[in-house]
C-alpha atoms as a PDB file:
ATOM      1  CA  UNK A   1     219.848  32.738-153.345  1.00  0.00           C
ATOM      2  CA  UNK A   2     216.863  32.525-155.285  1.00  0.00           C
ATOM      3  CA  UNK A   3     215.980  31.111-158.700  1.00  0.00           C
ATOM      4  CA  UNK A   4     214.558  34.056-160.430  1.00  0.00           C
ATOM      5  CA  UNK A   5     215.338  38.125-159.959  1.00  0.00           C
ATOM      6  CA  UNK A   6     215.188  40.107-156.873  1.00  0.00           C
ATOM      7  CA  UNK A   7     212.346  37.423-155.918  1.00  0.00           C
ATOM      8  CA  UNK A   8     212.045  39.680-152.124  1.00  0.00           C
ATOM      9  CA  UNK A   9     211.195  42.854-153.757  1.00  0.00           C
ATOM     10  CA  UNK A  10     208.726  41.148-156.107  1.00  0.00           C
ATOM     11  CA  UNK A  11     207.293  39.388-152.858  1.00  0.00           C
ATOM     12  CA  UNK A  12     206.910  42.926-151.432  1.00  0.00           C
ATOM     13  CA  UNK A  13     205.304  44.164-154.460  1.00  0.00           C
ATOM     14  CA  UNK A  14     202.603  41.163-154.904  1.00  0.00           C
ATOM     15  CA  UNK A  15     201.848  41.473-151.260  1.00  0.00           C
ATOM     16  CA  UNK A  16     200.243  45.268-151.720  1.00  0.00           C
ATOM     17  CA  UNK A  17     198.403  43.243-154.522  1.00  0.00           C
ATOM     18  CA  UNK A  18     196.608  40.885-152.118  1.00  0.00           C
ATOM     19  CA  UNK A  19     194.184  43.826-150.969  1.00  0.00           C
ATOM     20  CA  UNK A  20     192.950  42.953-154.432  1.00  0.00           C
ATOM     21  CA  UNK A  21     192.619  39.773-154.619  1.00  0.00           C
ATOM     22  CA  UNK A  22     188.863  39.298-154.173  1.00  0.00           C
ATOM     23  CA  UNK A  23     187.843  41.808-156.561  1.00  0.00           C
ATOM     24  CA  UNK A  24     189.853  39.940-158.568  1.00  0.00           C
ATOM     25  CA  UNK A  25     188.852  36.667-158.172  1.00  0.00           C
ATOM     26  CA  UNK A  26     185.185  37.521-158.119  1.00  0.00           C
ATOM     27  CA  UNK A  27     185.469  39.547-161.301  1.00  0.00           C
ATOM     28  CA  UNK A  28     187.091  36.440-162.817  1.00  0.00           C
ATOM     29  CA  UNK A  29     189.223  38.808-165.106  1.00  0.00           C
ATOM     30  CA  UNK A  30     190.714  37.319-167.993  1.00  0.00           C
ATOM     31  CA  UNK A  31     194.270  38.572-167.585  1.00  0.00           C
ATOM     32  CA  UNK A  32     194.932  37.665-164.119  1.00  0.00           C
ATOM     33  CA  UNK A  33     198.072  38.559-161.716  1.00  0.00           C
ATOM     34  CA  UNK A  34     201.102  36.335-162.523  1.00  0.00           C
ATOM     35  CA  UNK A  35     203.714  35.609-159.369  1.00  0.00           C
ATOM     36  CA  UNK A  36     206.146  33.712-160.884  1.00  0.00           C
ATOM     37  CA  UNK A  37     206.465  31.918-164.014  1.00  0.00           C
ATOM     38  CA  UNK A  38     208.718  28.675-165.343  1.00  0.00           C
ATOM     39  CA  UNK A  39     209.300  28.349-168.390  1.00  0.00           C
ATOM     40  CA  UNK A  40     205.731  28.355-170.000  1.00  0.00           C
ATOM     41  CA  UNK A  41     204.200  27.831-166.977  1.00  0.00           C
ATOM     42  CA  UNK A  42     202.337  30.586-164.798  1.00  0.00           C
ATOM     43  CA  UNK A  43     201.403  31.006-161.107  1.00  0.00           C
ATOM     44  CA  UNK A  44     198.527  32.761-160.529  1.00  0.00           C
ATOM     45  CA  UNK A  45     197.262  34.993-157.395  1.00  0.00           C
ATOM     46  CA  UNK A  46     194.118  33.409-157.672  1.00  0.00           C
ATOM     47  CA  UNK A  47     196.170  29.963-157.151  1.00  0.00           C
ATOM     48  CA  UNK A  48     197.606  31.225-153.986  1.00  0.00           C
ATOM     49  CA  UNK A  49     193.488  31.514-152.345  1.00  0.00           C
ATOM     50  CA  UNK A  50     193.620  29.082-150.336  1.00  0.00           C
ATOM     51  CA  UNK A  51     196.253  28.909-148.371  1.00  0.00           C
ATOM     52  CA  UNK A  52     195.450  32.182-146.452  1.00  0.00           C
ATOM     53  CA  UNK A  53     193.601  31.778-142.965  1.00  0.00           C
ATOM     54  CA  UNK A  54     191.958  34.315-141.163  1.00  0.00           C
ATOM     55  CA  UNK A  55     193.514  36.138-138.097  1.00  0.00           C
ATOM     56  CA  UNK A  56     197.154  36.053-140.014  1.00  0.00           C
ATOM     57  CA  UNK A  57     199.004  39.222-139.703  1.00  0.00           C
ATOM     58  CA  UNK A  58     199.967  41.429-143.114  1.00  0.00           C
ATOM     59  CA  UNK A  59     203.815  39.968-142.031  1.00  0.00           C
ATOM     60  CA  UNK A  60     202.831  36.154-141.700  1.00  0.00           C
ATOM     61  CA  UNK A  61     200.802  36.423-145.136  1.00  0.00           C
ATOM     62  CA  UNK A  62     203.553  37.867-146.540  1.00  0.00           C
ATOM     63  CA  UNK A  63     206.386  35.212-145.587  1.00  0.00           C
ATOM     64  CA  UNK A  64     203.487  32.489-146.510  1.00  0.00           C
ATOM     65  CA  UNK A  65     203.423  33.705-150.095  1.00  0.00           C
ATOM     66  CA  UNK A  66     207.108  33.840-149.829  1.00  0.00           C
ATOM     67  CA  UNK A  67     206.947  30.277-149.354  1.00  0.00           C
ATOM     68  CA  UNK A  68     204.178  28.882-151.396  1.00  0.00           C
ATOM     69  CA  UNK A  69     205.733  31.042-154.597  1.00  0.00           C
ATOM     70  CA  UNK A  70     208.948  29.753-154.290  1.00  0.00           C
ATOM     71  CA  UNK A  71     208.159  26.278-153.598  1.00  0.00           C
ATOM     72  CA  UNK A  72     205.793  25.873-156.678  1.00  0.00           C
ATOM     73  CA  UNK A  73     209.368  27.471-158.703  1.00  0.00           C
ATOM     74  CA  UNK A  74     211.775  25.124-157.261  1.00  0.00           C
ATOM     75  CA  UNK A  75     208.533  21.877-157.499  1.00  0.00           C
ATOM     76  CA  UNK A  76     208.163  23.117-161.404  1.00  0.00           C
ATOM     77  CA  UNK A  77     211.881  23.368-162.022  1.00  0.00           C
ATOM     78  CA  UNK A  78     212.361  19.856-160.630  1.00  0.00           C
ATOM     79  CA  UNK A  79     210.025  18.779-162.738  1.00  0.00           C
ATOM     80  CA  UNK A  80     211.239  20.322-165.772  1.00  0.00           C
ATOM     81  CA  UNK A  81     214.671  19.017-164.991  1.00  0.00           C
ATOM     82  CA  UNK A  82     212.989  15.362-164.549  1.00  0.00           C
ATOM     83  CA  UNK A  83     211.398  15.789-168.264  1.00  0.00           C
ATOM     84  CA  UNK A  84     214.371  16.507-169.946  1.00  0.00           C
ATOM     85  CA  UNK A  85     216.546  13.727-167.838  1.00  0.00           C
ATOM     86  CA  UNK A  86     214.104  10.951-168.351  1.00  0.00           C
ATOM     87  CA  UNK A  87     213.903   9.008-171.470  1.00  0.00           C
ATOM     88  CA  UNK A  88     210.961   6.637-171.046  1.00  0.00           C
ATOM     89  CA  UNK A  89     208.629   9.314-171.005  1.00  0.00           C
ATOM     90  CA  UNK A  90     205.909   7.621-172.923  1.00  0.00           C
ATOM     91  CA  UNK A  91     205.733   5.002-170.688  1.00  0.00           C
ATOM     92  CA  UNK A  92     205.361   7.790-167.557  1.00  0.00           C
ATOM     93  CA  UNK A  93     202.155   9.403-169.734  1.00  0.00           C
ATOM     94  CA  UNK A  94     200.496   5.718-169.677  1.00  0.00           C
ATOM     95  CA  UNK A  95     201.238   5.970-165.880  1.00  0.00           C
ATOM     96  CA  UNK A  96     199.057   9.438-165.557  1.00  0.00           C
ATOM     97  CA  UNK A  97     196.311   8.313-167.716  1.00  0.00           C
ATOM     98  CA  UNK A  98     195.359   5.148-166.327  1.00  0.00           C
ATOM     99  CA  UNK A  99     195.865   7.040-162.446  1.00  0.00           C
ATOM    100  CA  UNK A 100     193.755   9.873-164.016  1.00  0.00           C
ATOM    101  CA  UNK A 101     191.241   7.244-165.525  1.00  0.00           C
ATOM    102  CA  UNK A 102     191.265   5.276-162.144  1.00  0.00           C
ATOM    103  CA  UNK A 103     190.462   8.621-159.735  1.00  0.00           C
ATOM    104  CA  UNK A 104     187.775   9.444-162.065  1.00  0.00           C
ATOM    105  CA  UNK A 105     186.530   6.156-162.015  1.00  0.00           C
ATOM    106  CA  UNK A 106     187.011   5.790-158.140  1.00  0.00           C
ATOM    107  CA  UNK A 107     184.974   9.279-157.189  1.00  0.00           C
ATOM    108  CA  UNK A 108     182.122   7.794-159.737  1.00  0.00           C
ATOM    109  CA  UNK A 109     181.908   4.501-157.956  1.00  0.00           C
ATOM    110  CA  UNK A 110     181.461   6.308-154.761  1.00  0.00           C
ATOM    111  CA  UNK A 111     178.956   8.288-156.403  1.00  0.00           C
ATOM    112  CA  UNK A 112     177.008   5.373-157.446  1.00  0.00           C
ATOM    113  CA  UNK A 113     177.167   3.722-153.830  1.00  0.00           C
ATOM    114  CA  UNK A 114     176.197   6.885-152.072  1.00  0.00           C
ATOM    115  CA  UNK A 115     172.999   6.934-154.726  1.00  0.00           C
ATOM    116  CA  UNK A 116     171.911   3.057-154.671  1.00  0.00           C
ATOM    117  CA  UNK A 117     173.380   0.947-152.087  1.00  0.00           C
ATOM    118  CA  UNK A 118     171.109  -0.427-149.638  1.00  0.00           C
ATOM    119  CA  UNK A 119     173.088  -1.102-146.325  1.00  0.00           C
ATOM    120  CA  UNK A 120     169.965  -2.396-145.030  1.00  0.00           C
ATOM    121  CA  UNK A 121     170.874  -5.954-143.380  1.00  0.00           C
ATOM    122  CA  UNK A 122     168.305  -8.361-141.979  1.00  0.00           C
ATOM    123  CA  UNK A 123     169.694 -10.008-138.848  1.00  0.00           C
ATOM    124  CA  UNK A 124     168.578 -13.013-140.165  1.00  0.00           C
ATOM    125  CA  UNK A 125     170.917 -12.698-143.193  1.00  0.00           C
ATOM    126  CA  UNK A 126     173.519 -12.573-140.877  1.00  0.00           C
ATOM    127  CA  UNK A 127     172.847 -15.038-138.300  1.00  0.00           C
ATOM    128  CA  UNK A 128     172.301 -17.165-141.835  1.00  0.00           C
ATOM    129  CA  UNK A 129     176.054 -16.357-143.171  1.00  0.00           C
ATOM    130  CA  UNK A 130     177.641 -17.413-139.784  1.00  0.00           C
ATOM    131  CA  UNK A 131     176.284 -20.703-139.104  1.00  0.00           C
ATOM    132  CA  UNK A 132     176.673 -21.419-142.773  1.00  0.00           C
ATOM    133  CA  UNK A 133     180.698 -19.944-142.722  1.00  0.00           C
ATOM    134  CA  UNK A 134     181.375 -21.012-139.068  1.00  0.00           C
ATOM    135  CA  UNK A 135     184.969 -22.506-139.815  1.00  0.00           C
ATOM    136  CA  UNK A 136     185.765 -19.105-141.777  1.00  0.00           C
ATOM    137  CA  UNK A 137     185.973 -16.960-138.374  1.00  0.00           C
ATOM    138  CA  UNK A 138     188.228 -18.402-136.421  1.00  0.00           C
ATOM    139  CA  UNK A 139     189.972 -16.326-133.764  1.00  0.00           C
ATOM    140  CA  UNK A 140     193.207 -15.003-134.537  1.00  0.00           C
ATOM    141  CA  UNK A 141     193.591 -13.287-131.091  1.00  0.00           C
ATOM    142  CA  UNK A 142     192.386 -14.698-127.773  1.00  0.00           C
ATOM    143  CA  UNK A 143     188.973 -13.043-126.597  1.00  0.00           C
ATOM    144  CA  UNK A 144     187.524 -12.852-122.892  1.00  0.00           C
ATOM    145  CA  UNK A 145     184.430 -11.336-121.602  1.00  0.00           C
ATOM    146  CA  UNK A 146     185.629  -9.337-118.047  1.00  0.00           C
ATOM    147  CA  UNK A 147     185.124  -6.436-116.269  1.00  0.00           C
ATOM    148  CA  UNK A 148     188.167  -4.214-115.683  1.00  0.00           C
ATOM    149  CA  UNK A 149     188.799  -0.688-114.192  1.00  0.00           C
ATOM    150  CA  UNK A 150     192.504   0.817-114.438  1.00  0.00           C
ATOM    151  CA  UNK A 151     191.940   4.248-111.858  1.00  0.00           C
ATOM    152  CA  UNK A 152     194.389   6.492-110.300  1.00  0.00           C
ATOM    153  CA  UNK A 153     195.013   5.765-106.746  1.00  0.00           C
ATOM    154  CA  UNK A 154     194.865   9.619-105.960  1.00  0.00           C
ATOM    155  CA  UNK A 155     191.228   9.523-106.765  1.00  0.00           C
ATOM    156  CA  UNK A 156     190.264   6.386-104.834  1.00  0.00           C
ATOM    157  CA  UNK A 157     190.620   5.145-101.178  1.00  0.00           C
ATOM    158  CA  UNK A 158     192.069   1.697-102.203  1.00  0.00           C
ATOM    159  CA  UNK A 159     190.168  -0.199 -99.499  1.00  0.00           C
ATOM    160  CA  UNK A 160     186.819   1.284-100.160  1.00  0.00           C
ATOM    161  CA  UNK A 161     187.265   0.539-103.601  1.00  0.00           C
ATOM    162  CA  UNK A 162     188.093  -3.144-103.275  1.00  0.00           C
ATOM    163  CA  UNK A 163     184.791  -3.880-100.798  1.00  0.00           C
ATOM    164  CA  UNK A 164     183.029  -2.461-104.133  1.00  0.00           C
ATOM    165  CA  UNK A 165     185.009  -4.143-106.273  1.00  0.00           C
ATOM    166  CA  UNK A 166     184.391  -7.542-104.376  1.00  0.00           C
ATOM    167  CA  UNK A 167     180.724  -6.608-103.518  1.00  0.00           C
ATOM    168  CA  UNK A 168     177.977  -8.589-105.387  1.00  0.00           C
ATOM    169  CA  UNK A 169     175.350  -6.142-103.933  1.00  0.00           C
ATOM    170  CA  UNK A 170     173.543  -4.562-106.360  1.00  0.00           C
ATOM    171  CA  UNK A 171     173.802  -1.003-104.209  1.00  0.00           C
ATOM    172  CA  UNK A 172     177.875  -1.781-104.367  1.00  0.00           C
ATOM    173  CA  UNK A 173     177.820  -2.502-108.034  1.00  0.00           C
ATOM    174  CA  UNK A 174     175.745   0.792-108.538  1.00  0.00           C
ATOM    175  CA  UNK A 175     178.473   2.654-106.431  1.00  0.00           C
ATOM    176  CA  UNK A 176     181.048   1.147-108.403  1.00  0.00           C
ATOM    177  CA  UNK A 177     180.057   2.119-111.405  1.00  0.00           C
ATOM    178  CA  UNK A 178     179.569   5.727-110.762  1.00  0.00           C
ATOM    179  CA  UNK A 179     183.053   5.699-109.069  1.00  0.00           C
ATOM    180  CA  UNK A 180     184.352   4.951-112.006  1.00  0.00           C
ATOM    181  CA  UNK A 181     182.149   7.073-114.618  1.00  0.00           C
ATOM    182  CA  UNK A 182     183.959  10.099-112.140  1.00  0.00           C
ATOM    183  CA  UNK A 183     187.458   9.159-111.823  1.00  0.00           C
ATOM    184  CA  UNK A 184     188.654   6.037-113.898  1.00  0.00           C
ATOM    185  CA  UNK A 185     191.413   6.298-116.237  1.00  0.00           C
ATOM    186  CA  UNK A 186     189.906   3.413-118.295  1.00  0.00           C
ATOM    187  CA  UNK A 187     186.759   0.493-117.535  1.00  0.00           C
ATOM    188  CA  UNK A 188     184.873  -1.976-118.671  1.00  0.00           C
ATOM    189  CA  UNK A 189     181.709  -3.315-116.966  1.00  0.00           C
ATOM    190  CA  UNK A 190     179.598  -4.708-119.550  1.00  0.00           C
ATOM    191  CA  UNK A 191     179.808  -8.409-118.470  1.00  0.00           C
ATOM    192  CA  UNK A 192     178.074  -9.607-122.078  1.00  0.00           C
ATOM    193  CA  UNK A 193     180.753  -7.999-124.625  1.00  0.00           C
ATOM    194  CA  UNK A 194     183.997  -9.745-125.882  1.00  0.00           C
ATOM    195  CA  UNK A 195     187.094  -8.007-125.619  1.00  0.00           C
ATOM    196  CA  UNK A 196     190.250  -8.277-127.119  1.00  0.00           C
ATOM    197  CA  UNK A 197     192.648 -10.035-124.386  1.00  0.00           C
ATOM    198  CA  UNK A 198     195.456  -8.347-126.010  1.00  0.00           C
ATOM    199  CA  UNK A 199     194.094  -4.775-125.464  1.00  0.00           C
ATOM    200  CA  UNK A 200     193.620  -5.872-121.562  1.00  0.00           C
ATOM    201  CA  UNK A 201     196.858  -7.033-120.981  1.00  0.00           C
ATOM    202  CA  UNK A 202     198.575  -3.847-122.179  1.00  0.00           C
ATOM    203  CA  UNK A 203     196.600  -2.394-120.039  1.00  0.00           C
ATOM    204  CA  UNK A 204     198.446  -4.195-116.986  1.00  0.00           C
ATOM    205  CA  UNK A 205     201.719  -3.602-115.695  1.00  0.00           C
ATOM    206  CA  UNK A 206     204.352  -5.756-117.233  1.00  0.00           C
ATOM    207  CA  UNK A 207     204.760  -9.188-116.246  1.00  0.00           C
ATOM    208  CA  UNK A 208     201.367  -8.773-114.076  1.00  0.00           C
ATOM    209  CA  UNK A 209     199.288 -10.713-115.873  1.00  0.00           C
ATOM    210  CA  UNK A 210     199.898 -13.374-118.926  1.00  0.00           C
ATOM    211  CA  UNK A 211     197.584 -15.318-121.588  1.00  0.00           C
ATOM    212  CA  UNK A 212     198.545 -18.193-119.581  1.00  0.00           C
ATOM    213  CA  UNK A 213     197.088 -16.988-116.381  1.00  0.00           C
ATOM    214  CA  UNK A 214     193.957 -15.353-117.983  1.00  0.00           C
ATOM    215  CA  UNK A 215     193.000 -18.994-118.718  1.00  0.00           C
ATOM    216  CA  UNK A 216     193.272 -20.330-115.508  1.00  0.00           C
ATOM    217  CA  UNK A 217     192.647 -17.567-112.745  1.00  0.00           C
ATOM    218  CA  UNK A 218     189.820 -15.599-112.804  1.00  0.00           C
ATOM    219  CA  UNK A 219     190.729 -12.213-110.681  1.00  0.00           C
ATOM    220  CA  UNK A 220     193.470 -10.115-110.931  1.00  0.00           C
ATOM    221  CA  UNK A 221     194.480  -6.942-108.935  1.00  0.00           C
ATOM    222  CA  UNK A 222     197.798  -4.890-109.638  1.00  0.00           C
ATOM    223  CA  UNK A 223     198.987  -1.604-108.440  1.00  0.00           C
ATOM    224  CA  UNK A 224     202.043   0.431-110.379  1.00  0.00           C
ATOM    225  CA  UNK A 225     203.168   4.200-108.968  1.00  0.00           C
ATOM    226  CA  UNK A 226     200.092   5.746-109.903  1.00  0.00           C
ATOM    227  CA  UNK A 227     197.413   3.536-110.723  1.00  0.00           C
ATOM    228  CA  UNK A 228     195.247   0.791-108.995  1.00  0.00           C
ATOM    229  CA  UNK A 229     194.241  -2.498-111.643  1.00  0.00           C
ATOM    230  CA  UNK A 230     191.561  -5.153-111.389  1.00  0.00           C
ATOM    231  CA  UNK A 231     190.474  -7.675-113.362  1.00  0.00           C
ATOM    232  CA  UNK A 232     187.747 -10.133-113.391  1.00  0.00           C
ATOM    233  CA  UNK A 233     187.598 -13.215-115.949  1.00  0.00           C
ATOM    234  CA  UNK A 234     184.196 -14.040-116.962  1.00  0.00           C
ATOM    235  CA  UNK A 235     184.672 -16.316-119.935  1.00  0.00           C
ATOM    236  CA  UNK A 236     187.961 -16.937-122.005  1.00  0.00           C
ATOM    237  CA  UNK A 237     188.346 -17.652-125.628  1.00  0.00           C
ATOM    238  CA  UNK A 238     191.974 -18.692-126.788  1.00  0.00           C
ATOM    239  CA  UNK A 239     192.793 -17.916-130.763  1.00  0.00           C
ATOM    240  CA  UNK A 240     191.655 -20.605-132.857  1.00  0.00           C
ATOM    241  CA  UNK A 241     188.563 -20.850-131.413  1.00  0.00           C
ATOM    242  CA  UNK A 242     185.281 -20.221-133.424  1.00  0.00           C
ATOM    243  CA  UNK A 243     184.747 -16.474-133.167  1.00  0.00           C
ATOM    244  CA  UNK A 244     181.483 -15.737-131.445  1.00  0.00           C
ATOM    245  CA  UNK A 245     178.187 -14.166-133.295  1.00  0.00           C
ATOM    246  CA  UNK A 246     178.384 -11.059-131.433  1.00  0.00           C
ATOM    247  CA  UNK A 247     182.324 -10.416-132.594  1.00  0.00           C
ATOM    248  CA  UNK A 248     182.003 -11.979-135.722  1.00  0.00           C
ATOM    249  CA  UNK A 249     178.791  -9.121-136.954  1.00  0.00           C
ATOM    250  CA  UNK A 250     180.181  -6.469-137.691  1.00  0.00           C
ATOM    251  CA  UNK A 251     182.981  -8.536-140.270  1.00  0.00           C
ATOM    252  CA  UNK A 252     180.073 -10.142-141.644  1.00  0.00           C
ATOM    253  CA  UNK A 253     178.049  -6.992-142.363  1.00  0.00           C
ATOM    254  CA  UNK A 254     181.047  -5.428-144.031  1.00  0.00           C
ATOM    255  CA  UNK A 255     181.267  -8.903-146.498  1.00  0.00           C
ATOM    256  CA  UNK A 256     177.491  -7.672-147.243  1.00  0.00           C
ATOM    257  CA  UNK A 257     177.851  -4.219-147.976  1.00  0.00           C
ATOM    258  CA  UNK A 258     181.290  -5.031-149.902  1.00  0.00           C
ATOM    259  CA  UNK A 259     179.527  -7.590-152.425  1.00  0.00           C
ATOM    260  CA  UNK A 260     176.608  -5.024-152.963  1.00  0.00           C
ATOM    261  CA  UNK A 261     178.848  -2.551-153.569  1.00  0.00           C
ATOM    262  CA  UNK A 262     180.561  -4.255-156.329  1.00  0.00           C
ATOM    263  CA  UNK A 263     177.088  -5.279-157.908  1.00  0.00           C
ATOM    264  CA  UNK A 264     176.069  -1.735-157.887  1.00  0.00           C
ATOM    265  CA  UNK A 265     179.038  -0.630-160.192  1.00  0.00           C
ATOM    266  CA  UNK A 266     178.857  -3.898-162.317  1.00  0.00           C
ATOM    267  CA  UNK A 267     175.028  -3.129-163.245  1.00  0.00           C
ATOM    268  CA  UNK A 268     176.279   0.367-163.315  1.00  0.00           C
ATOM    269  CA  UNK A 269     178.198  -0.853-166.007  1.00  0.00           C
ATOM    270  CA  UNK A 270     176.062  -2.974-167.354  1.00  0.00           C
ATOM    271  CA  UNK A 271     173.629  -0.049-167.838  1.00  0.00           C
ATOM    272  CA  UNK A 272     175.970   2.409-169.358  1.00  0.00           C
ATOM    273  CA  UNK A 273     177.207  -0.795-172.047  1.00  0.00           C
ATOM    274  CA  UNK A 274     173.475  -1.070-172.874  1.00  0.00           C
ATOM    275  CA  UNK A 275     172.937   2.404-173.007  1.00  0.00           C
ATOM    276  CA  UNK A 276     175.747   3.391-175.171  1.00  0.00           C
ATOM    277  CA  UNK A 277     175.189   0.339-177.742  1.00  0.00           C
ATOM    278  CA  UNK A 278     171.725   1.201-178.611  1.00  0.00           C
ATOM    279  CA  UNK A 279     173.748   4.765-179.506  1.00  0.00           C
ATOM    280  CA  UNK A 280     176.082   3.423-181.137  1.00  0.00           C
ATOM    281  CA  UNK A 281     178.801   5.456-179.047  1.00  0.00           C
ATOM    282  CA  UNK A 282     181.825   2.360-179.519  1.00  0.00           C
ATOM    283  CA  UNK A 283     182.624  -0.661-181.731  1.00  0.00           C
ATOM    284  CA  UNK A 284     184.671  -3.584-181.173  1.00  0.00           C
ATOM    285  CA  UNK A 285     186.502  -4.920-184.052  1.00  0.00           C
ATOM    286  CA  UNK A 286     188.198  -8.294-182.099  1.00  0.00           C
ATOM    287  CA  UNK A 287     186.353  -9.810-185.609  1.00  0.00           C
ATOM    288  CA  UNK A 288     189.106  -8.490-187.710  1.00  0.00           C
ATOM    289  CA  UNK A 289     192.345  -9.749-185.634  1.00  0.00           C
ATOM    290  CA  UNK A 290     193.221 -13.394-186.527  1.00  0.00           C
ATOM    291  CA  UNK A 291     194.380 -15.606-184.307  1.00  0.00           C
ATOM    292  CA  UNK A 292     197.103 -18.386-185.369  1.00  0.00           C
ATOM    293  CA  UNK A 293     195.959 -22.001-183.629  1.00  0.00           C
ATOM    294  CA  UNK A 294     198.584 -22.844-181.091  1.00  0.00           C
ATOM    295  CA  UNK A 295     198.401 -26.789-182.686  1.00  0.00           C
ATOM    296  CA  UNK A 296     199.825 -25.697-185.908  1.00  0.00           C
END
């Protein structure tokens, strides 16, 4: 049952309205179409715009009002319902100014950044920040440099693929790595990047391969139902070790462009304080309140 009169037929009705609803909109008339209405409160077709996509039948645009109308009824009824309920009401408005002060404030900032941040970064700069901040990036998770391939054994002869696997000819490692541009689920043949050990070891079948062992052996090959594994150590770094240059960057670029980003607002600020003073647009009056002396 619904919370206002014969809400279907009215549903019908508004929906022969709809063929309207651009002249309407675009002659921004003053008295517009109302669909429903709580209390003092009025939905409007021109509210309804966007939740329309093209290709939708007369039917589905129909039951999608249907929807929209009386969900905004039971939202504003609920909400009506919560006003007269709740006591601390004042205390609620506080609550919507400062979030309404704080989104304004928020889409200015990124205004500001988007107009005057520099994310230019000398390498130097950086290179400067980690050997001065070295203890500050230690490793939290163990990191290896490796080259891996996880590939479907339907795609692969297994033998062939271990030669080139094995292979330190340069014609093998070419072969390789074409194999497994064309049919690898997943690979890694960079042999200068850090990886995540984690990450590589979910990768594995279970119990196939352990922090432990990715210290101490240096090639790994696994096989489940459908896939073939390998795995080959390069260099290991367990957690707590001094996180290198290369994986370190990119966490030092964002302490850059974080710090410049909050000078940008604060002489924002600054600005605007200077601005408005020379205007006159505020006044503090701390110089009337007195202060009793704690020692007395």
């Amino acid at each position: 049952m619904f919370l206002f009169g014969n809400f279907e037929k009215r549903i019908v009705i508004v929906s022969k309205l709809l063929a309207l609803f651009v002249f309407v909109v675009s002659c921004n008339t003053k008295k517009e179409t109302i669909l429903a209405n709580v209390y003092d409160e009025h939905l409007y077709l021109s509210d309804a715009a966007g939740i329309f996509q093209k290709g939708m039948t007369p039917q589905d645009s129909i039951s999608l009002l249907n929807l929209f109308v009386e969900n905004w009824v039971r939202d504003k009824l609920f909400e009506n319902e919560a006003k007269r309920r709740i006591s601390d009401k004042d205390r609620i408005e506080k609550q919507v100014k400062e979030y309404r002060s704080s989104l304004i404030n928020y889409a200015y900032e990124n205004l500001i950044i988007k107009e005057q941040l520099d994310s230019s970064i000398e390498e130097d700069e950086i290179r400067a920040f980690y050997d001065d901040n070295k203890s500050g990036f230690k490793l939290e998770y163990p990191l290896i440099k490796c080259l891996f391939v996880k590939i479907p054994k339907a795609k692969v002869d297994k033998t062939i693929f271990q030669d080139l696997w094995n292979s330190s000819n340069e014609d093998s490692r070419t072969r390789l790595k074409e194999t497994c541009a064309q049919h690898a689920t997943l690979y890694m043949l960079e042999d200068t990047l850090w990886n995540n050990a984690n990450e590589i070891i979910q990768q594995f079948p279970k119990a196939e391969i352990s922090h432990i062992g990715l210290s101490t052996k240096k090639d790994f090959k696994a096989e489940d139902e459908n896939n073939l594994y390998f795995l080959k150590v390069l260099k290991h770094l367990p957690a707590g070790e001094i996180t290198p240059y290369s994986h370190a960057r990119k966490r030092i670029i964002d302490v850059f462009l974080i710090q410049r980003k909050k000078e940008a607002i604060e002489k924002s600020k600054d600005q605007i304080f200077e601005k408005e003073s020379r205007r006159h647009n505020f006044f503090i009056y701390t110089n009337r309140v007195k202060v009793k002396s704690e020692n007395k």
